[in-house]
Protein backbone atom coordinates (compact mmCIF):
# COMPACT_ATOMS: atom_id res chain seq x y z
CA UNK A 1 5.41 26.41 -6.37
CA UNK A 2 3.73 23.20 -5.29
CA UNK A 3 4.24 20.46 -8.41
CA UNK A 4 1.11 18.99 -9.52
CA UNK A 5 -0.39 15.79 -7.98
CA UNK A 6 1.06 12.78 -9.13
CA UNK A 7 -1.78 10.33 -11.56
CA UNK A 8 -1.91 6.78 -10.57
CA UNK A 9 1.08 4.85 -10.86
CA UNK A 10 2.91 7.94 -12.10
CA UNK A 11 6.86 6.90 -10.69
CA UNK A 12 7.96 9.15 -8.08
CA UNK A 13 11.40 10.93 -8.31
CA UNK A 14 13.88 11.41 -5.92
CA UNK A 15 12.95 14.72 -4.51
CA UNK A 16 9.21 13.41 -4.12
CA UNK A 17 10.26 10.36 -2.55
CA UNK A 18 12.70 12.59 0.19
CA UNK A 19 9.60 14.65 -0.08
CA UNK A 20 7.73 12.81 1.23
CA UNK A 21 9.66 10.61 3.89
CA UNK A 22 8.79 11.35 7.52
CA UNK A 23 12.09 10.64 9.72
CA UNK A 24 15.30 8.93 8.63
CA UNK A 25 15.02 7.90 4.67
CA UNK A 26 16.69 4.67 4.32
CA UNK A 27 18.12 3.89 0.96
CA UNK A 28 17.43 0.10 -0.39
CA UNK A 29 20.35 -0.19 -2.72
CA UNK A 30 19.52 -3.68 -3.70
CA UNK A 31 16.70 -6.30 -5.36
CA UNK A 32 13.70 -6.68 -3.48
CA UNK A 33 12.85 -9.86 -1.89
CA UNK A 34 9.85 -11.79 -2.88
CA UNK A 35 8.79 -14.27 -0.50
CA UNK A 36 6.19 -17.28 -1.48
CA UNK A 37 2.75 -16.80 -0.03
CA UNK A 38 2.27 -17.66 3.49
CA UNK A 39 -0.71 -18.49 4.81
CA UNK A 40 -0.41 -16.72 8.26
CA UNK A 41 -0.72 -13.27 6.56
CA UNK A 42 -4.53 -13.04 6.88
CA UNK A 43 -3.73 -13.85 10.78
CA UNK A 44 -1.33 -11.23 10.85
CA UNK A 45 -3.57 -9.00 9.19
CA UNK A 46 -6.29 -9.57 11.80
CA UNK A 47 -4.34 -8.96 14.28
CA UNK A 48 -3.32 -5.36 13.17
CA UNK A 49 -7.12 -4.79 12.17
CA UNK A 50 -7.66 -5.70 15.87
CA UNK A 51 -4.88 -3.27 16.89
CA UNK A 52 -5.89 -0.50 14.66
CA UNK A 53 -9.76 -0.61 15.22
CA UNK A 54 -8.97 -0.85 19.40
CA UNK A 55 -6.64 2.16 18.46
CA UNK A 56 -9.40 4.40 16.27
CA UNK A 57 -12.64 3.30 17.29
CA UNK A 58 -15.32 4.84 14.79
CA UNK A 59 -12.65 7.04 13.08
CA UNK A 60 -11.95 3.89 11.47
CA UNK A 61 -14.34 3.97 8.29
CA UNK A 62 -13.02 0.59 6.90
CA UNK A 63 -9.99 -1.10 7.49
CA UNK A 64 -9.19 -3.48 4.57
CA UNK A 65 -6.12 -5.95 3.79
CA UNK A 66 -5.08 -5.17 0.28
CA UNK A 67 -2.08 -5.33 -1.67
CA UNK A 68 0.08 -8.72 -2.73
CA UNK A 69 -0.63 -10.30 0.69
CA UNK A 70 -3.67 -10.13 0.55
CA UNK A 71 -4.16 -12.69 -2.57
CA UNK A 72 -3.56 -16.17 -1.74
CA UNK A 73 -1.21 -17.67 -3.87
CA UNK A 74 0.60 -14.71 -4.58
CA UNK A 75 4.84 -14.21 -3.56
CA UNK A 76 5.40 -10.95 -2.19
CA UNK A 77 7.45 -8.73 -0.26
CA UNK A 78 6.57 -10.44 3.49
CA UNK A 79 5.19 -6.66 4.24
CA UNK A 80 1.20 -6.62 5.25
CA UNK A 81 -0.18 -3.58 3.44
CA UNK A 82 -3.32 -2.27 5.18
CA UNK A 83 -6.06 0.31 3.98
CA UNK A 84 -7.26 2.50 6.50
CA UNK A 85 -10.40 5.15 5.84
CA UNK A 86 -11.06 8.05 7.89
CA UNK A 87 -13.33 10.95 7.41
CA UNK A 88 -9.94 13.00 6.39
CA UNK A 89 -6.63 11.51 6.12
CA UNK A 90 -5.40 15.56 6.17
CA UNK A 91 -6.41 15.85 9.45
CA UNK A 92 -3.71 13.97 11.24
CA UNK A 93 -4.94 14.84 14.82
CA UNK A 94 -7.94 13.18 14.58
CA UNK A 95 -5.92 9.37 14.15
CA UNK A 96 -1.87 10.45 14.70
CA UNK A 97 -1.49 10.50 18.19
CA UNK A 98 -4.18 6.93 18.50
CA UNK A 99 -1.57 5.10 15.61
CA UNK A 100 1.22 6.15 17.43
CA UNK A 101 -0.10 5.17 21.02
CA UNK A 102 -1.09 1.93 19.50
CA UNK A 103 2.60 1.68 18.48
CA UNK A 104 2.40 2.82 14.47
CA UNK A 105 5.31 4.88 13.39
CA UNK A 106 4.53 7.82 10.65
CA UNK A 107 6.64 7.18 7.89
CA UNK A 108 5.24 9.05 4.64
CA UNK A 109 3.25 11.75 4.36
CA UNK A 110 1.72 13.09 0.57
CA UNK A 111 -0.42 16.28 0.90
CA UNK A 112 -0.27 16.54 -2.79
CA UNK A 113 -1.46 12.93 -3.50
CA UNK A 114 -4.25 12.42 -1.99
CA UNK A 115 -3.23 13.29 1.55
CA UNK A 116 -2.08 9.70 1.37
CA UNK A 117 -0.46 8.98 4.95
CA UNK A 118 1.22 5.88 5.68
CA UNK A 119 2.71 4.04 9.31
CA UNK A 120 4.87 1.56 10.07
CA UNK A 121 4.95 -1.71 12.77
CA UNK A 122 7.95 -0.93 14.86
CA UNK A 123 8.91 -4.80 13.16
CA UNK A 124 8.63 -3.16 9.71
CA UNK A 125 6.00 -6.49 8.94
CA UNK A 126 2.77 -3.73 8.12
CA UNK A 127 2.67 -0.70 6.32
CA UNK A 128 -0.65 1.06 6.69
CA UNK A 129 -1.89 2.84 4.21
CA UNK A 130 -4.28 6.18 5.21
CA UNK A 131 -6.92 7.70 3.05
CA UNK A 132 -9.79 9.81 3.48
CA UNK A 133 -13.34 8.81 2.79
CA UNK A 134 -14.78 8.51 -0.83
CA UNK A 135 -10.88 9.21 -2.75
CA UNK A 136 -10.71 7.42 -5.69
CA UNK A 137 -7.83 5.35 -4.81
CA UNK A 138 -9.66 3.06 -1.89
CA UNK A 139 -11.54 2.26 -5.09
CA UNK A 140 -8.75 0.96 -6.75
CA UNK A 141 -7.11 -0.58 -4.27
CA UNK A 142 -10.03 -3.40 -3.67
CA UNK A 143 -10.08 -3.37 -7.59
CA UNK A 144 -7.19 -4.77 -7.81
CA UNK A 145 -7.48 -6.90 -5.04
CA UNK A 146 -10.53 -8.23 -6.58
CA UNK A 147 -9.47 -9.06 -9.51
CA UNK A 148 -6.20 -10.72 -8.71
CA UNK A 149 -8.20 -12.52 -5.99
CA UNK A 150 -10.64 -13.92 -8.85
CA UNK A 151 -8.01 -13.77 -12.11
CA UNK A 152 -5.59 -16.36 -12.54
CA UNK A 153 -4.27 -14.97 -15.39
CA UNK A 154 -4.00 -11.45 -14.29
CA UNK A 155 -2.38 -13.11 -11.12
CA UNK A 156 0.32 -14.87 -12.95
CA UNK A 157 1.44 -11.88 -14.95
CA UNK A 158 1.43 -9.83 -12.40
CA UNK A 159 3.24 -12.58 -10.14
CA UNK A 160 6.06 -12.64 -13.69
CA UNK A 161 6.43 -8.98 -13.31
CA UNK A 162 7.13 -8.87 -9.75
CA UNK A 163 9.79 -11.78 -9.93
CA UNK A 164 11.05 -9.92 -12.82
CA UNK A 165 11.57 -6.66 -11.18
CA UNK A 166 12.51 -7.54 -8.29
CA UNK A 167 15.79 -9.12 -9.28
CA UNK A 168 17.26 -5.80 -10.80
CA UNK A 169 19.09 -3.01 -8.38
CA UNK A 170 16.61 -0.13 -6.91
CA UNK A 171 17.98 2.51 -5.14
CA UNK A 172 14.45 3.01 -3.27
CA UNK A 173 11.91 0.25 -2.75
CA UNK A 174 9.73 2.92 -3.97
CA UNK A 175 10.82 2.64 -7.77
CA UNK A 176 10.07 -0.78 -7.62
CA UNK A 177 6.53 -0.32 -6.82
CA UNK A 178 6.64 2.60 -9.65
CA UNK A 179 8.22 0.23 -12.25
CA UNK A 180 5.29 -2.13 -11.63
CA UNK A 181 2.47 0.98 -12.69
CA UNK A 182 2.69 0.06 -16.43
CA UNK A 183 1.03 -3.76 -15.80
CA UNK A 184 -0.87 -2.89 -12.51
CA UNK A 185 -2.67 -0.82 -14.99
CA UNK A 186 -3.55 -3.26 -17.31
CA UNK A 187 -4.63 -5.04 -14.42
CA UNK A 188 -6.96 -2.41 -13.39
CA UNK A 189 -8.48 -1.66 -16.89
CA UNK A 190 -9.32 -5.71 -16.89
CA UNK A 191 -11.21 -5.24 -13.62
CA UNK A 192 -12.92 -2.16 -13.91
CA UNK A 193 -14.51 -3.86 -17.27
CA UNK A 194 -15.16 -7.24 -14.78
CA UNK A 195 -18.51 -7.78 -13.65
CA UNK A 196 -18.40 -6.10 -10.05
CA UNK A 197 -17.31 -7.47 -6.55
């Protein structure tokens, strides 16, 4: 029996995380590096949005730059994260063989939450992120974007977190990004009550 979809932030375990791995499932075993922000992310962004668009054409709803990269100022992992729309992320013929001819390696693959799909740069520098058109979670990705774009506050504490967590041991980069839920969604609650992008 399938096990329910997972709610936002909800940590994955062990079995989802195998789960869902496409190919070889590398174990981190360590803390997570944080680098400080560079300024040639947006570049490298643009060139993957130039990669990607050449790649899908109009099956390409939007193609956004989100995550910690994206916010100037901010240290993260030196990984762009990259928010692709397409009519239906489920329907992996319509985009699969395009990513992976544009040189975009499958890595996850979450039929259960939200037929979330997400490639890999053969460099490891870009995870892209695949969603289907009008899910809730494109929402909250530019959300929080948004608000720790325009927040200093929220930036800072999320910024403390991060540093925080990344110093301890995870077995999967994965629980690090779970541990985070708790103050990404205090994040989120601040923005949705923001006056709108």
């Amino acid at each position: 029996m399938a096990e329910p979809p997972r709610e936002p932030n909800e940590p994955m375990t062990d079995e989802q995380i195998i789960a869902a791995t496409v190919g070889e499932r590398r174990i981190h075993g360590g803390p997570v590096h944080l680098a400080e922000y560079d300024p040639s992310w947006p570049e490298a962004f643009a060139r993957h949005e130039a990669r990607i668009a050449a790649a899908l054409g109009e099956r390409a709803v939007l193609i956004e730059h989100v995550g910690s990269t994206s916010v100037p100022g901010l240290a993260a992992k030196p990984i762009i994260d990259i928010l692709v729309v397409v009519a239906d992320s489920a329907s992996e013929d319509a985009y699969l063989p395009a990513m992976e001819a544009a040189g975009y390696e499958l890595r996850i693959r979450e039929p259960d939450w939200h037929e979330h799909r997400m490639f890999v740069d053969p460099e490891r520098t870009a995870q892209i992120h695949v969603l289907s058109e009008g899910d809730g979670e494109i929402e909250r990705y530019l959300i929080f974007r948004h608000r720790l774009r325009t927040n200093e506050a929220d930036r800072e504490l999320y910024e403390r977190t991060k540093r925080e967590l990344a110093q301890r041991e995870w077995k999967y980069v994965q629980n690090y990004a779970d541990a985070k839920g708790p103050v990404v969604e205090e994040i989120m609650a601040r923005g949705r009550e923001a006056p709108s992008m």
